[in-house]
Protein backbone atom coordinates (compact mmCIF):
# COMPACT_ATOMS: atom_id res chain seq x y z
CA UNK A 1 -16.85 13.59 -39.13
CA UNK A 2 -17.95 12.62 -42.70
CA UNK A 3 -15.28 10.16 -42.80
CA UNK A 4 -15.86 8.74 -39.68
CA UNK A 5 -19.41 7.94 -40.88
CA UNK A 6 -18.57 6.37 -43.48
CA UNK A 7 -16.17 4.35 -42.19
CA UNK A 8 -19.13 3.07 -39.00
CA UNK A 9 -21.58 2.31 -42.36
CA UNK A 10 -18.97 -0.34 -43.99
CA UNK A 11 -18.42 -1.86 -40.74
CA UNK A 12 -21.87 -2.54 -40.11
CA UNK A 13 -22.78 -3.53 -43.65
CA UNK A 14 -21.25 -6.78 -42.44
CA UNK A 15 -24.03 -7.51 -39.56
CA UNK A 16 -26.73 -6.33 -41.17
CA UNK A 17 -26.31 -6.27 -45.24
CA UNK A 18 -28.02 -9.69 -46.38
CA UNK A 19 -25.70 -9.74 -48.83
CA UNK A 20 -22.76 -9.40 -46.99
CA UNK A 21 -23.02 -13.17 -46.11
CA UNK A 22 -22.09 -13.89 -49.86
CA UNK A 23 -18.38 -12.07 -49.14
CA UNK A 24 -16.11 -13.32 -51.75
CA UNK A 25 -14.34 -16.37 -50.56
CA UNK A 26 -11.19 -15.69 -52.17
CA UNK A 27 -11.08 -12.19 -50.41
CA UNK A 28 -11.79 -14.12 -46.69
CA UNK A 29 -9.14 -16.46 -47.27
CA UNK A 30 -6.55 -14.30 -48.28
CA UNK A 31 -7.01 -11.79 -44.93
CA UNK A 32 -6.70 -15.82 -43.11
CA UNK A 33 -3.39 -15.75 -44.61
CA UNK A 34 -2.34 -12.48 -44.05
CA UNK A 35 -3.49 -12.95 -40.45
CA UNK A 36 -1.58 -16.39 -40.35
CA UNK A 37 1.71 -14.45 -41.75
CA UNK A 38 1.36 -12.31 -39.11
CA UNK A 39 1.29 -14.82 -36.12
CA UNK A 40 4.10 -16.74 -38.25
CA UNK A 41 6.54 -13.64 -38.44
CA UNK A 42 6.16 -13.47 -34.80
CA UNK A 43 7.82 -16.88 -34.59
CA UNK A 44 10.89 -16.06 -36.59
CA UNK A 45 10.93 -12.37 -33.99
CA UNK A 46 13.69 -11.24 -31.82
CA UNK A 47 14.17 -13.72 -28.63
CA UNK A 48 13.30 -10.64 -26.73
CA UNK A 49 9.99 -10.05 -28.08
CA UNK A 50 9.49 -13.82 -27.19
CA UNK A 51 10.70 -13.47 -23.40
CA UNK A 52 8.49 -10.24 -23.13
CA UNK A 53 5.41 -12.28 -24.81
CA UNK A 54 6.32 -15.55 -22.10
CA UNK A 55 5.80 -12.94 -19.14
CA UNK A 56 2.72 -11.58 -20.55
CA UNK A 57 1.76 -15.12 -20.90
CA UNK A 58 2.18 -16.08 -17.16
CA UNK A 59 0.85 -12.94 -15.79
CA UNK A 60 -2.29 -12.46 -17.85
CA UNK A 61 -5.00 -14.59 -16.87
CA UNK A 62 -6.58 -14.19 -20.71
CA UNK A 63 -3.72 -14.78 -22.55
CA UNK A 64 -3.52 -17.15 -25.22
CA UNK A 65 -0.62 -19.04 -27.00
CA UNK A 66 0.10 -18.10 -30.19
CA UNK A 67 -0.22 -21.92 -31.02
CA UNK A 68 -3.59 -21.68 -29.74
CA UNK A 69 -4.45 -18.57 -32.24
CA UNK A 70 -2.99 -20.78 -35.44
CA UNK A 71 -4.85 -23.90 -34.13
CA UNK A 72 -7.95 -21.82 -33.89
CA UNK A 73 -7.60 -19.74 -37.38
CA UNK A 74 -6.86 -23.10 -39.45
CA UNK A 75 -10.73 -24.15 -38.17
CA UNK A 76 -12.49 -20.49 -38.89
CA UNK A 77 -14.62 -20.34 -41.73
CA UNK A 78 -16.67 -17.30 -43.30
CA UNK A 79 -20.25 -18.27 -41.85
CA UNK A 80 -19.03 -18.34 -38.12
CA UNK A 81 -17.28 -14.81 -38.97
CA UNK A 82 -20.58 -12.98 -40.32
CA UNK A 83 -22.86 -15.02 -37.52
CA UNK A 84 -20.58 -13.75 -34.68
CA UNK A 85 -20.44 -10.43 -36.66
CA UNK A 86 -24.12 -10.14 -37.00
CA UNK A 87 -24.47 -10.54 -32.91
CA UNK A 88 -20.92 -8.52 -31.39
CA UNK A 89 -22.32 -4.82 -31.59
CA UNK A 90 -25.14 -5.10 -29.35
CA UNK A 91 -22.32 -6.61 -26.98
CA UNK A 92 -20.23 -3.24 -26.77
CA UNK A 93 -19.57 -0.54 -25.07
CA UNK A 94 -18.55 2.62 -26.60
CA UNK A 95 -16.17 4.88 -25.65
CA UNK A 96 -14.53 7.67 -26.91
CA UNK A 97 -12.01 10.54 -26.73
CA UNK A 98 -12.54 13.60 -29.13
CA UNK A 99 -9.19 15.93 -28.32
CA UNK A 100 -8.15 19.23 -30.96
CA UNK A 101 -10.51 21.54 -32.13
CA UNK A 102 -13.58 20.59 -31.71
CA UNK A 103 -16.47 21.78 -29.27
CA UNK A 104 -18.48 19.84 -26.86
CA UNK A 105 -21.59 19.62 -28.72
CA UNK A 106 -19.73 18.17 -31.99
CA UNK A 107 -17.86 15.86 -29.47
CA UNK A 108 -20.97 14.91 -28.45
CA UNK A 109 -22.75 14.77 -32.17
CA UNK A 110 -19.84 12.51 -32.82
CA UNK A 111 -20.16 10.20 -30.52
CA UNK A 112 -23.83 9.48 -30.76
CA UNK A 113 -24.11 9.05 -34.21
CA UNK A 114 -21.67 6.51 -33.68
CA UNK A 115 -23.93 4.88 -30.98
CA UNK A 116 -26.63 5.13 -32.98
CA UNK A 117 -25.14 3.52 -35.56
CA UNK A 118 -24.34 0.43 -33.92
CA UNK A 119 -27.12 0.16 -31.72
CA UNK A 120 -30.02 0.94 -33.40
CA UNK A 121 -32.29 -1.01 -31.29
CA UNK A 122 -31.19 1.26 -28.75
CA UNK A 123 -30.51 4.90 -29.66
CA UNK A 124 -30.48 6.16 -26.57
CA UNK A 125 -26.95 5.35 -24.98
CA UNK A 126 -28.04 6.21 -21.24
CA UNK A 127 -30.71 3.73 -21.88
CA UNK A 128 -28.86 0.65 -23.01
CA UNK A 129 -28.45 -2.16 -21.29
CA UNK A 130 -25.52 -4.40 -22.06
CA UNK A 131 -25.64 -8.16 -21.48
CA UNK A 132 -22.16 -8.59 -21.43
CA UNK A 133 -19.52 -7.76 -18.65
CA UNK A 134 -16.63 -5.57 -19.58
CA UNK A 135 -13.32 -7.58 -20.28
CA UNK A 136 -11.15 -6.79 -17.03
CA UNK A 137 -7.62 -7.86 -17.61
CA UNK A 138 -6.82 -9.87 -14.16
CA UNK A 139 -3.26 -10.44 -13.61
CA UNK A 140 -1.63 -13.35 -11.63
CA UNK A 141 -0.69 -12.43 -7.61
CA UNK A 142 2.72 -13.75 -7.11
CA UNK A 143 3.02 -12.77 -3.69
CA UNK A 144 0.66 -15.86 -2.67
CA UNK A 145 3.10 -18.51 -4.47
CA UNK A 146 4.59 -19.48 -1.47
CA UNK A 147 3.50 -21.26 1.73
CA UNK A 148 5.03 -18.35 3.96
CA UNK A 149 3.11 -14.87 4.09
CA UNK A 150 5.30 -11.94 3.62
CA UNK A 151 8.41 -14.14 2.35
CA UNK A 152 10.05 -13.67 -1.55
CA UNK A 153 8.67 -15.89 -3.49
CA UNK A 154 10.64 -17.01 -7.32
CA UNK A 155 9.59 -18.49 -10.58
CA UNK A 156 10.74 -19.73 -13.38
CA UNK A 157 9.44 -19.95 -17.03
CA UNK A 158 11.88 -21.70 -19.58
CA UNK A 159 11.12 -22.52 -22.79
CA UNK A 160 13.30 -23.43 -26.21
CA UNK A 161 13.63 -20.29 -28.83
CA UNK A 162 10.73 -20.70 -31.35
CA UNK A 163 13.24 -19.52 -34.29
CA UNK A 164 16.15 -22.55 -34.07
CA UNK A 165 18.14 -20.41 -36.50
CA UNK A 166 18.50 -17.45 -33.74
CA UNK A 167 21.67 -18.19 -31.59
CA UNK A 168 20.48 -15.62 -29.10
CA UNK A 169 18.81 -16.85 -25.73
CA UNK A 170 17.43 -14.26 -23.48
CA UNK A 171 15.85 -13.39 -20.07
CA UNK A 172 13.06 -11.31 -18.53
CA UNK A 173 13.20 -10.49 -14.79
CA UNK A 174 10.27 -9.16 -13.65
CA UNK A 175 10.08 -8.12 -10.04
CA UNK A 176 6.29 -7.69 -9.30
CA UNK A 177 5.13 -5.14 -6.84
CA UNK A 178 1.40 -4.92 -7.05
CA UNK A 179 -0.94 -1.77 -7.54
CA UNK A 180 1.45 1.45 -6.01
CA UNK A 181 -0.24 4.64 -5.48
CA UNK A 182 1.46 7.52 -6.39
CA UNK A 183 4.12 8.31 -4.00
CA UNK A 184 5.39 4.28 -4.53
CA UNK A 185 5.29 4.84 -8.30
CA UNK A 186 7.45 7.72 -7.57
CA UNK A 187 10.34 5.94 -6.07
CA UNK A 188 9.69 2.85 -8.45
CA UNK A 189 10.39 5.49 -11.54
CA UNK A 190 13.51 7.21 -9.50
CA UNK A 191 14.59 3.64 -9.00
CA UNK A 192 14.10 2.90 -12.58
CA UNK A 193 16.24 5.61 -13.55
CA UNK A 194 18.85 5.04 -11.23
CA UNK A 195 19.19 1.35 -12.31
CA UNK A 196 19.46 2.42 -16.67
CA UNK A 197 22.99 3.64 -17.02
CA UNK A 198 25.00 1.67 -14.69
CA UNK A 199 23.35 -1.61 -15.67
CA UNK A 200 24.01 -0.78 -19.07
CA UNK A 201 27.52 0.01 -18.08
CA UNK A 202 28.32 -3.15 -16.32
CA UNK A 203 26.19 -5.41 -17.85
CA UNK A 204 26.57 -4.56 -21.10
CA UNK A 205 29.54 -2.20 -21.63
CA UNK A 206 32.11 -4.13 -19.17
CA UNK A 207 30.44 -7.51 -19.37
CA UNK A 208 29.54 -7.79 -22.84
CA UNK A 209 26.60 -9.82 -22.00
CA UNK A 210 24.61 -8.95 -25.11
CA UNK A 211 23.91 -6.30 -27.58
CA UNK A 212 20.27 -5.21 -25.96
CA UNK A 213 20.63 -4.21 -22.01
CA UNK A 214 17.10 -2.74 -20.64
CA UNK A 215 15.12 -2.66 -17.79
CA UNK A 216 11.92 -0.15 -17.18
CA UNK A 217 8.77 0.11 -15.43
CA UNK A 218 6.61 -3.32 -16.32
CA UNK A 219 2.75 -2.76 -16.15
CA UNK A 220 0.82 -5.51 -16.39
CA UNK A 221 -3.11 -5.09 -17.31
CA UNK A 222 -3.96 -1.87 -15.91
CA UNK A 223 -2.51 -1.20 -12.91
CA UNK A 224 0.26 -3.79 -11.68
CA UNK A 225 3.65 -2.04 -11.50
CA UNK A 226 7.01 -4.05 -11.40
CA UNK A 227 10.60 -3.88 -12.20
CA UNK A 228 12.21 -5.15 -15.56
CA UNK A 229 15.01 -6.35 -16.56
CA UNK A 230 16.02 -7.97 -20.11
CA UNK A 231 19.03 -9.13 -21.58
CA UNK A 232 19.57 -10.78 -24.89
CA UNK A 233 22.51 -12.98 -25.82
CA UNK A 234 24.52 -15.00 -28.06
CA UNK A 235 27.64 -15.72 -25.91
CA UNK A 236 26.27 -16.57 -22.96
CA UNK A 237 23.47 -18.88 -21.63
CA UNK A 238 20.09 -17.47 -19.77
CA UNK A 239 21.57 -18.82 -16.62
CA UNK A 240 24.67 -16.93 -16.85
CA UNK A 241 22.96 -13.78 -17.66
CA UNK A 242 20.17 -14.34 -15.03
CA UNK A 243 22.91 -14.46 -12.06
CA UNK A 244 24.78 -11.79 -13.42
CA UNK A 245 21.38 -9.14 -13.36
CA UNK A 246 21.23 -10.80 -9.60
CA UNK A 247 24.90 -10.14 -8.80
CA UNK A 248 24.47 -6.36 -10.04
CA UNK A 249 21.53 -5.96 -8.36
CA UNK A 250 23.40 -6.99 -5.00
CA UNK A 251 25.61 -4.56 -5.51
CA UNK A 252 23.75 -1.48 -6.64
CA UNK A 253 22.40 -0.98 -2.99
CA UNK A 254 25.60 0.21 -2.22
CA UNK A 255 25.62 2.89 -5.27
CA UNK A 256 22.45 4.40 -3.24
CA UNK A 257 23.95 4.63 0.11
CA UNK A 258 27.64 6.28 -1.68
CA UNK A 259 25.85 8.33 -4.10
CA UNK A 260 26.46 12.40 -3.17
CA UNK A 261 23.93 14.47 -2.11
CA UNK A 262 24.84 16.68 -5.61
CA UNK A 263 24.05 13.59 -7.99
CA UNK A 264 20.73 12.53 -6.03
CA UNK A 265 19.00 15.56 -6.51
CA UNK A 266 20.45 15.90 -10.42
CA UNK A 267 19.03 12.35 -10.48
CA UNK A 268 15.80 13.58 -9.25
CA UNK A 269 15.90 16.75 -11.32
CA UNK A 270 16.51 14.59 -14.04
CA UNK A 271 13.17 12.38 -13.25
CA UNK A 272 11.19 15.71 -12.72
CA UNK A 273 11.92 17.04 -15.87
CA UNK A 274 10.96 13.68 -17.75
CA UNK A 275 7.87 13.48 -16.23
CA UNK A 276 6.79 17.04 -17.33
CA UNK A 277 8.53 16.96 -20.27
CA UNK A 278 5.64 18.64 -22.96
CA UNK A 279 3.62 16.57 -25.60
CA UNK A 280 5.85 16.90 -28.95
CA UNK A 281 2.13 16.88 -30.60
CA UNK A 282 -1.17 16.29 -30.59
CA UNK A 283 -0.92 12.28 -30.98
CA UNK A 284 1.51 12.20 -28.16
CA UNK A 285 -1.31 14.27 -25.99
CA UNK A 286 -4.31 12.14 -26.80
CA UNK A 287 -2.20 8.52 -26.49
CA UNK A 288 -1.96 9.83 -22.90
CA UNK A 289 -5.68 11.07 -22.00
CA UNK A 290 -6.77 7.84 -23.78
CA UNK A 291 -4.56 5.84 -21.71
CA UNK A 292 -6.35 6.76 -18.41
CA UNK A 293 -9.53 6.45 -20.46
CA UNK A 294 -9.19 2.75 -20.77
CA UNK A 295 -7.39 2.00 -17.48
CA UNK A 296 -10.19 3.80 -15.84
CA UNK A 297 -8.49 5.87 -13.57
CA UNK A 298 -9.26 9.06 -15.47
CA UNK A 299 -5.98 10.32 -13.55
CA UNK A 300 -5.25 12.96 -16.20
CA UNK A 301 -2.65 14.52 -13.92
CA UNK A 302 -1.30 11.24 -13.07
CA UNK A 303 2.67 12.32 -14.71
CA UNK A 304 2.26 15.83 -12.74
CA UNK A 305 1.33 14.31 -9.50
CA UNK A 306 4.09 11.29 -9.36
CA UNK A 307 6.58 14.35 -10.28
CA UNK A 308 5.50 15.97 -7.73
CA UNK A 309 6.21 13.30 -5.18
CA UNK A 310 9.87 12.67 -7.06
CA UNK A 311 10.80 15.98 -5.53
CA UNK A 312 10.06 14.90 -2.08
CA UNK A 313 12.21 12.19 -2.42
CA UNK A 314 15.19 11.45 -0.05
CA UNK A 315 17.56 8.76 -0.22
CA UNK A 316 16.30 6.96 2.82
CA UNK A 317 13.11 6.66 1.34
CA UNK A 318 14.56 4.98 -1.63
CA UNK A 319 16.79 2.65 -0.26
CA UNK A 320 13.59 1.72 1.89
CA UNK A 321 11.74 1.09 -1.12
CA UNK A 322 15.05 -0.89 -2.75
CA UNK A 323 14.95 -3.24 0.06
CA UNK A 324 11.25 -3.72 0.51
CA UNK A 325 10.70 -4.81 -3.26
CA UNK A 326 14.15 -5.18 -5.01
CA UNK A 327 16.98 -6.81 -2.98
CA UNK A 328 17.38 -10.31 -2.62
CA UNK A 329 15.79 -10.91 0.29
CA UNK A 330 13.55 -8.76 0.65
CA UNK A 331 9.87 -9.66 1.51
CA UNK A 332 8.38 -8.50 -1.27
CA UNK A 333 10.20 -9.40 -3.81
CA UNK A 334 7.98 -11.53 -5.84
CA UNK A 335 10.04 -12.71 -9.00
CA UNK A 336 9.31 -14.24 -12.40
CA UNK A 337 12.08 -15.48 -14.80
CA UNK A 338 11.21 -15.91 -17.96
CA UNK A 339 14.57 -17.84 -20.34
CA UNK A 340 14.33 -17.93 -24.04
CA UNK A 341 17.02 -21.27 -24.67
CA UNK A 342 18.96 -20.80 -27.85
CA UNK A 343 19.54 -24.11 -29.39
CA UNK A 344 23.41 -23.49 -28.73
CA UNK A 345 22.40 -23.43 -25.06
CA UNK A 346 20.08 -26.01 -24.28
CA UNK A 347 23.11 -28.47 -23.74
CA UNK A 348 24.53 -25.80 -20.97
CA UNK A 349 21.23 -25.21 -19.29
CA UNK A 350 20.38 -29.09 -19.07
CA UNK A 351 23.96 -29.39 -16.79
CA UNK A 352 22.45 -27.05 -14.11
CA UNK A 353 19.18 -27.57 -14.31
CA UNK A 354 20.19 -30.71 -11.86
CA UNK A 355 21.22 -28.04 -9.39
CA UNK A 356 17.83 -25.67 -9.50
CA UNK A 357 16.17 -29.10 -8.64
CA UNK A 358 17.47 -28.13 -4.65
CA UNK A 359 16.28 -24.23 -5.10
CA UNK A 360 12.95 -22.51 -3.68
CA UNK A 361 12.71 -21.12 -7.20
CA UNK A 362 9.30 -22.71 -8.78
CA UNK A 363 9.38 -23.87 -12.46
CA UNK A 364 6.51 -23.47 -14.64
CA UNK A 365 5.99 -25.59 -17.38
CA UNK A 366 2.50 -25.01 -18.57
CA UNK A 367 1.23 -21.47 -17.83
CA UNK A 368 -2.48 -22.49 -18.20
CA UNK A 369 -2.01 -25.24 -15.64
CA UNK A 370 0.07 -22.59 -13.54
CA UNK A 371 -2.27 -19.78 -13.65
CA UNK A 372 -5.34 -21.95 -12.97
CA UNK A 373 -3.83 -22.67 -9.46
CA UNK A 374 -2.66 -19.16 -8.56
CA UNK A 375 -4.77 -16.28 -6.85
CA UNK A 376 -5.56 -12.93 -8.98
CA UNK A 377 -5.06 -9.61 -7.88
CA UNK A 378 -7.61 -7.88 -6.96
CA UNK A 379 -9.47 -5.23 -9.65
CA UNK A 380 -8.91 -1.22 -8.56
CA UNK A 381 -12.10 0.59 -6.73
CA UNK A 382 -14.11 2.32 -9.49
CA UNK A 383 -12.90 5.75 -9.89
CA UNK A 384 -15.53 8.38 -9.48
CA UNK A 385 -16.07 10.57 -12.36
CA UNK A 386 -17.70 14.19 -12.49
CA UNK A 387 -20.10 15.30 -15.05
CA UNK A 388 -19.43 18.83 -16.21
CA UNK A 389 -22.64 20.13 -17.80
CA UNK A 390 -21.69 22.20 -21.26
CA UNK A 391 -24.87 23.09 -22.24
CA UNK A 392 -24.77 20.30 -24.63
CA UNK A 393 -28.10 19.41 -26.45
CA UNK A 394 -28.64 15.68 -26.23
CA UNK A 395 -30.77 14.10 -28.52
């Protein structure tokens, strides 16, 4: 871990070197730019990268504009950097996942010369006390948006493409469900899967909506499952392409109820078999453990477990789940629209947006104002974790 040493010593040289407060200027002003040309390229993205970023934006109770981040790094300057540097470590946690060939007592070396490192008024990491609460990311209830209990509930998030040049508007549908456990996530996956080629098909294939045709599973924070949908265009205006997604979704009910008993089980072989496909390396192991490392769940058998509830599956139990959470009226379906407006289609959507004035469907126009007003869902019960003694010598 000689590298990872060294690399812990140049990070810290920053909070406690006196010297590192005379940082070259020219060097801090040219990572501002590099950081500014980052934001900046984001601007000129896809339309779907924007829509994706808009929903993320609604949903997540932290979430900042990216105006707000080039506001903000216009005003930084290199004293505030090395003050706030010289005060974040004793805020932190550490955590850590050591995976390959390593033992437990190296794993454990590892990790507490790191601590050590970046604590040093408190070596002793059972010992510390942090000031600070963790950062929980809270996400946005939309069941509660309406006045009725248990009814749908629908909004709306428009906004103008940040990149005039881009003739392509798009839309994000994102049917919120909540936190599932296992056997929900199950059919939410097999529903999932169901959904890909025939929307594709239709929506893409037959209806030549737009080049990119998705939907998948939508997590937002930790733990809040829903349903996506995403179509980008250039021939046709978000409000087009929103009630087409609505008028396939109408109709795919139906593909449950005809669908043989043959192609439902190769449908949930199918789903099985992704689940437990094997790790094509290392990296693709470790991204997983990790995962339930910072979600907190420490579910490490989390894929196993929801594939083992896809083979229970029967088609009653899906088209249950279809019409508690994804048909049109179903109560609840809990809906957010995000529209990315080409500028060839702001004259189109400015026509009917006269007619969504008589809907149920809630428009957001500020989601700072919008999220200050709305409930959040609640954070999951801490998971319990067993310690497994390895004989490790702790210093």
């Amino acid at each position: 871990h000689v590298l990872l040493e060294r690399l812990v010593d140049t990070m810290m040289q920053l909070s406690e070197d006196e010297s590192s407060t005379k940082l070259d200027p020219e060097l801090f002003d040219r990572i501002l730019f590099k950081i500014e040309q980052l934001y900046q390229s984001f601007l000129v993205a896809q339309p779907y990268q924007h829509a994706i970023y808009g929903g993320d934006l609604v949903l997540e109770q932290d979430k900042y504009t990216i105006f707000d981040k080039l506001n903000v790094l216009k005003r930084i300057t290199l004293e505030e950097v090395t003050t706030f540097a010289k005060g974040f470590w004793k805020h932190c946690r550490l955590e850590a996942l050591i995976h390959g060939n390593v033992s437990a007592q190296h794993a454990y070396d590892i990790t507490s010369m790191v601590w050590k490192k970046t604590h040093r008024s408190q070596p002793k990491s059972a010992e510390a006390v942090i000031t600070r609460a963790a950062l929980d990311k809270r996400i946005i209830d939309l069941s509660n948006g309406t006045s009725l209990v248990g009814s749908p509930s629908s909004f709306l998030y428009r906004f103008s493409g940040f990149n005039e040049a881009n003739t392509n508007s798009c839309v994000s549908i994102i049917l919120q469900m909540g936190p599932l456990d296992l056997a929900t996530n199950a059919k939410l996956a097999f529903v999932n899967h169901l959904v890909r080629e025939p929307a594709f098909n239709q929506l893409r294939t037959e209806e030549q909506l737009g080049y990119i045709v998705h939907n998948s599973v939508k997590t937002s924070g930790d733990h809040i499952k829903g349903l996506l949908f995403l179509i980008q265009s250039d021939s046709f205006g978000p409000i087009h392409v929103e009630n087409r997604i609505e008028t396939f979704l109408e109709g795919f009910r139906q593909r449950i109820v005809s669908m043989s008993d043959e192609d439902f089980q190769a449908n949930v072989n199918s789903v099985v078999a992704s689940f437990l496909e094997k790790n094509k390396n290392l990296g693709e192991e470790s991204s997983k453990y990790w995962h339930v490392i910072l979600n907190k769940t420490y579910q490490f058998e989390r894929l196993q477990k929801i594939a083992s509830h896809v083979k229970e599956l029967n088609k009653s139990q899906v088209l249950r789940f279809f019409d508690k959470y994804v048909a049109a009226n179903a109560e609840c379906r809990h809906k957010l629209c995000v529209q990315v407006v080409a500028k060839q289609h702001e004259e189109d959507v400015a026509t009917q947006e006269e007619e969504e004035k008589t809907s149920d469907v809630v428009r957001i126009k500020n989601p700072a104002d919008f999220k200050r007003s709305m409930p959040l869902f609640a954070m999951p019960p801490k998971a319990e974790v067993q310690m497994v003694d390895f004989g490790i010598k702790m210093v």
